[in-house]
C-alpha atoms as a PDB file:
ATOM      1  CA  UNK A   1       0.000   0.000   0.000  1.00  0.00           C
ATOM      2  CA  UNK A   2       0.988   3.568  -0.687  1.00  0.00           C
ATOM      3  CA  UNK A   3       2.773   5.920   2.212  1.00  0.00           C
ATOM      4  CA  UNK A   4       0.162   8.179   3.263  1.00  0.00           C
ATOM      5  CA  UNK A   5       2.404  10.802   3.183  1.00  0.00           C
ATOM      6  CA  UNK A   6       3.075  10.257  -0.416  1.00  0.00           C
ATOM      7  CA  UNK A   7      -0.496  10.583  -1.170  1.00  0.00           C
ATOM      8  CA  UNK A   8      -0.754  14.088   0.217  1.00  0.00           C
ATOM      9  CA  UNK A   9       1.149  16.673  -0.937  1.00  0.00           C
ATOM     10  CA  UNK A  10       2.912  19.177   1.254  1.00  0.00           C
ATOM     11  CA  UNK A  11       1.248  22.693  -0.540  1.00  0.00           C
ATOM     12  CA  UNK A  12      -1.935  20.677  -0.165  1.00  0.00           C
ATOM     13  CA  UNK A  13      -1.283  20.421   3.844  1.00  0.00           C
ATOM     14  CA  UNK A  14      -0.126  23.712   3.758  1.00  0.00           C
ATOM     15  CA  UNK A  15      -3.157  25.301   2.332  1.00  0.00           C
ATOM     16  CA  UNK A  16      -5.490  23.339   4.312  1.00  0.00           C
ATOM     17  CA  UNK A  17      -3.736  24.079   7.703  1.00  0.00           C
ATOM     18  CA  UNK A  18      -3.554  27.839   6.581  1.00  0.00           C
ATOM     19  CA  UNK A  19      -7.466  27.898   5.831  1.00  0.00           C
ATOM     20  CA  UNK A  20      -8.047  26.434   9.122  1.00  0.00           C
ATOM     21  CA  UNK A  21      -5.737  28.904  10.715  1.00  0.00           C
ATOM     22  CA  UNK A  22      -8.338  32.045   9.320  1.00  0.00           C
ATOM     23  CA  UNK A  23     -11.316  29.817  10.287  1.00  0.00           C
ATOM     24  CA  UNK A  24     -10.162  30.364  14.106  1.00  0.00           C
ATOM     25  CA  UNK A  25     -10.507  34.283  13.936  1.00  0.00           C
ATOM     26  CA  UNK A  26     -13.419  35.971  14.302  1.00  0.00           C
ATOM     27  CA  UNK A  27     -15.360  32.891  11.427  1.00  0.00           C
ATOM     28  CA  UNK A  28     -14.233  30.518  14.407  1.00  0.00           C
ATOM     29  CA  UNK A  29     -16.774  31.932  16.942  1.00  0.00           C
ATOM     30  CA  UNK A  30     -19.681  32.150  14.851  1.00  0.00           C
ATOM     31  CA  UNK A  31     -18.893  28.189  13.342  1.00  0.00           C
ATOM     32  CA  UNK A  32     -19.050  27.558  17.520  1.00  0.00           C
ATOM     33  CA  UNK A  33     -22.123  30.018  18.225  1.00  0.00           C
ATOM     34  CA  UNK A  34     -23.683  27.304  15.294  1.00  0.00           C
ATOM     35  CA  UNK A  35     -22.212  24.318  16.580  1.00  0.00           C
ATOM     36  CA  UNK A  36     -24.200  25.855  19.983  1.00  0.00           C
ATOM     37  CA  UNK A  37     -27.599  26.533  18.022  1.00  0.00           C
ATOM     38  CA  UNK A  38     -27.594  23.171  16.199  1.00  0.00           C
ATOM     39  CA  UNK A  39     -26.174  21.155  19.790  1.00  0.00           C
ATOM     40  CA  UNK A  40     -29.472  23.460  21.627  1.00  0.00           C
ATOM     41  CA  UNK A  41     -31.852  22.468  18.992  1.00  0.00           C
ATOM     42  CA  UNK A  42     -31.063  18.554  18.883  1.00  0.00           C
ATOM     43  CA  UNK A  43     -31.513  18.846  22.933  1.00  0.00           C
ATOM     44  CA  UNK A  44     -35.033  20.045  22.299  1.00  0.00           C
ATOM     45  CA  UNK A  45     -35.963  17.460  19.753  1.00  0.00           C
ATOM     46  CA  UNK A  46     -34.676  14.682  21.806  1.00  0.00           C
ATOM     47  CA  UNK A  47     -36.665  16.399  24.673  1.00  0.00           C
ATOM     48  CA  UNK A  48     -39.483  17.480  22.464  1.00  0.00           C
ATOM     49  CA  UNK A  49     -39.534  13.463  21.611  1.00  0.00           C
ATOM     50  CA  UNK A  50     -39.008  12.806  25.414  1.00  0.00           C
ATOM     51  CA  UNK A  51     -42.132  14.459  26.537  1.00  0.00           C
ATOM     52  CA  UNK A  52     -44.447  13.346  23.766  1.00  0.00           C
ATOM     53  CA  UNK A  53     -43.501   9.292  24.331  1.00  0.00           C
ATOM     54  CA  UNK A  54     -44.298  10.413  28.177  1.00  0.00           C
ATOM     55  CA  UNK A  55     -47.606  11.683  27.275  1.00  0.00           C
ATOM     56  CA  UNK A  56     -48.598   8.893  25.476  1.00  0.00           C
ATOM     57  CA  UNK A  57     -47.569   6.381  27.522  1.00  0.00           C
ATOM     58  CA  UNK A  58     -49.467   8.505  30.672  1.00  0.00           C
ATOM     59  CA  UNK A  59     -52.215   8.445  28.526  1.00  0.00           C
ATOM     60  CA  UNK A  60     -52.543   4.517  28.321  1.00  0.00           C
ATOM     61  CA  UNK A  61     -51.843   3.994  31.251  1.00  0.00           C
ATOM     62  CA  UNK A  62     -54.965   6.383  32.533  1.00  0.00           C
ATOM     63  CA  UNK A  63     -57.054   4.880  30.278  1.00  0.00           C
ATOM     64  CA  UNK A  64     -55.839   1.400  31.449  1.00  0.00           C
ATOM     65  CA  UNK A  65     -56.471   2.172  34.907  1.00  0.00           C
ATOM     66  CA  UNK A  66     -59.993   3.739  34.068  1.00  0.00           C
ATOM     67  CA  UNK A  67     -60.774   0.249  32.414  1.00  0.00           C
ATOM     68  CA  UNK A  68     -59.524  -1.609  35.640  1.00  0.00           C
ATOM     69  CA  UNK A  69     -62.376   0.639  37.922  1.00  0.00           C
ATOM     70  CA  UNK A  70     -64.406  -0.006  34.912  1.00  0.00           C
ATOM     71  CA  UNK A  71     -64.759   3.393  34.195  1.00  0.00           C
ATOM     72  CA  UNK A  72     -63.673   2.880  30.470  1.00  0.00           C
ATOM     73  CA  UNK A  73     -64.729   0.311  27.951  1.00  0.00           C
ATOM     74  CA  UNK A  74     -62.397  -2.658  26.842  1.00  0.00           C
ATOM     75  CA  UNK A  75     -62.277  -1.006  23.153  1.00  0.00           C
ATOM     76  CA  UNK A  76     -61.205   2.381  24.628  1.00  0.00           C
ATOM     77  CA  UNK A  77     -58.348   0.637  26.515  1.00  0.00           C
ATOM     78  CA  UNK A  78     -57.444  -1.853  23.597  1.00  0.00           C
ATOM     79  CA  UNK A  79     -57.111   1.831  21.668  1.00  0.00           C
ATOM     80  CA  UNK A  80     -54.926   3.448  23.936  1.00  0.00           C
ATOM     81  CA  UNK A  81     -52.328  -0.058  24.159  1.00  0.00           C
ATOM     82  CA  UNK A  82     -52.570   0.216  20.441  1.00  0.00           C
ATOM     83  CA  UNK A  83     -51.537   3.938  20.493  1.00  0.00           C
ATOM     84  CA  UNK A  84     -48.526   3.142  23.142  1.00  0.00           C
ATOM     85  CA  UNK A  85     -47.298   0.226  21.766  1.00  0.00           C
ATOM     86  CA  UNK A  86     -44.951   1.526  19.031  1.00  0.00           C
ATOM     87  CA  UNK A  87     -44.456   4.161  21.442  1.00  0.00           C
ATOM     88  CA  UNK A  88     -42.429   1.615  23.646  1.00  0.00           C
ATOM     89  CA  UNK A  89     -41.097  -0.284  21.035  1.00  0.00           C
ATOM     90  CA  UNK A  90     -39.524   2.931  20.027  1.00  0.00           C
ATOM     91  CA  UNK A  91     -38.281   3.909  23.973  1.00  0.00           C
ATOM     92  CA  UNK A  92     -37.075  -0.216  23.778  1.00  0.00           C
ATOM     93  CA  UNK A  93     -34.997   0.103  20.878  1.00  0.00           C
ATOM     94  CA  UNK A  94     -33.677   3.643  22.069  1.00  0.00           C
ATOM     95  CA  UNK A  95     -32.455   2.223  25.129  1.00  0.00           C
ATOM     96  CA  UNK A  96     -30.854  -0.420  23.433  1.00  0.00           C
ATOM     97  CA  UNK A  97     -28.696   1.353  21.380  1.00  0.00           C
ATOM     98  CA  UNK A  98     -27.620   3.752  23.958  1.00  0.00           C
ATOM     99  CA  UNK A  99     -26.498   0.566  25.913  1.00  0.00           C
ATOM    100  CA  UNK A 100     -24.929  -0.911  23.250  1.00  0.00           C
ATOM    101  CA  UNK A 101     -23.132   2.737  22.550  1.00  0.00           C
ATOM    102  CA  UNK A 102     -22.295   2.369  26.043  1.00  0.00           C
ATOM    103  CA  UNK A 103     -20.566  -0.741  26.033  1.00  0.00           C
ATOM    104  CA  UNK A 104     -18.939  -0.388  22.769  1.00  0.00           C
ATOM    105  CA  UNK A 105     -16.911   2.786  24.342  1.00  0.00           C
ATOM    106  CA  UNK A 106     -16.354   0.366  27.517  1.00  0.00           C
ATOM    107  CA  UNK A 107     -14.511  -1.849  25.324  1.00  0.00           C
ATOM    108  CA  UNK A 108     -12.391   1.088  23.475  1.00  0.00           C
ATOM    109  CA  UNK A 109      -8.834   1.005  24.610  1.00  0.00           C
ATOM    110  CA  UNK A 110      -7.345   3.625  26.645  1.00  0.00           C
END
């Protein structure tokens, strides 16, 4: 195989690490301010997404509950499973890829 360094040429390097160098001045801030805005707005879909799965799952539940007092008919609580279950499945397979995540960087060496 090639030498990386071979593949690369040095004006090439050069250019690129003076281009980077003027991306630090002033440009550098506002690429961080939208690092910032687009960090801030994946934290409020995630907790957009959060509080929705909540609801709906709070939701069955109720309407669960109300059908255990009998205050709620079966179809009204075979509705509301129906509306949670993909819910779950989604919070199930969430979970499970943050753990795997989790124990994928446990097995990175330090």
């Amino acid at each position: 195989m090639s030498d990386p360094a071979s593949l690369i040429s040095t004006a090439a390097v050069r250019g690129a690490y003076r281009t980077s160098q003027s991306l630090t001045g002033q440009k550098g801030e506002a690429i961080a301010e939208e690092a910032g805005a687009s960090a801030n707005s994946f934290t409020n879909m995630v907790q957009q997404a959060s509080e929705s799965a909540l609801e709906t799952v709070r939701g069955g539940e109720a309407v669960a509950q109300a059908g255990l007092r009998g205050e709620a008919d079966t179809q009204q609580v075979v509705e509301a499973m129906l509306a949670m279950e993909p819910t779950v499945k989604v919070a199930v397979s969430v979970r499970d890829k943050f753990v795997e995540a989790y124990q994928e960087i446990l097995r990175m060496p330090i």
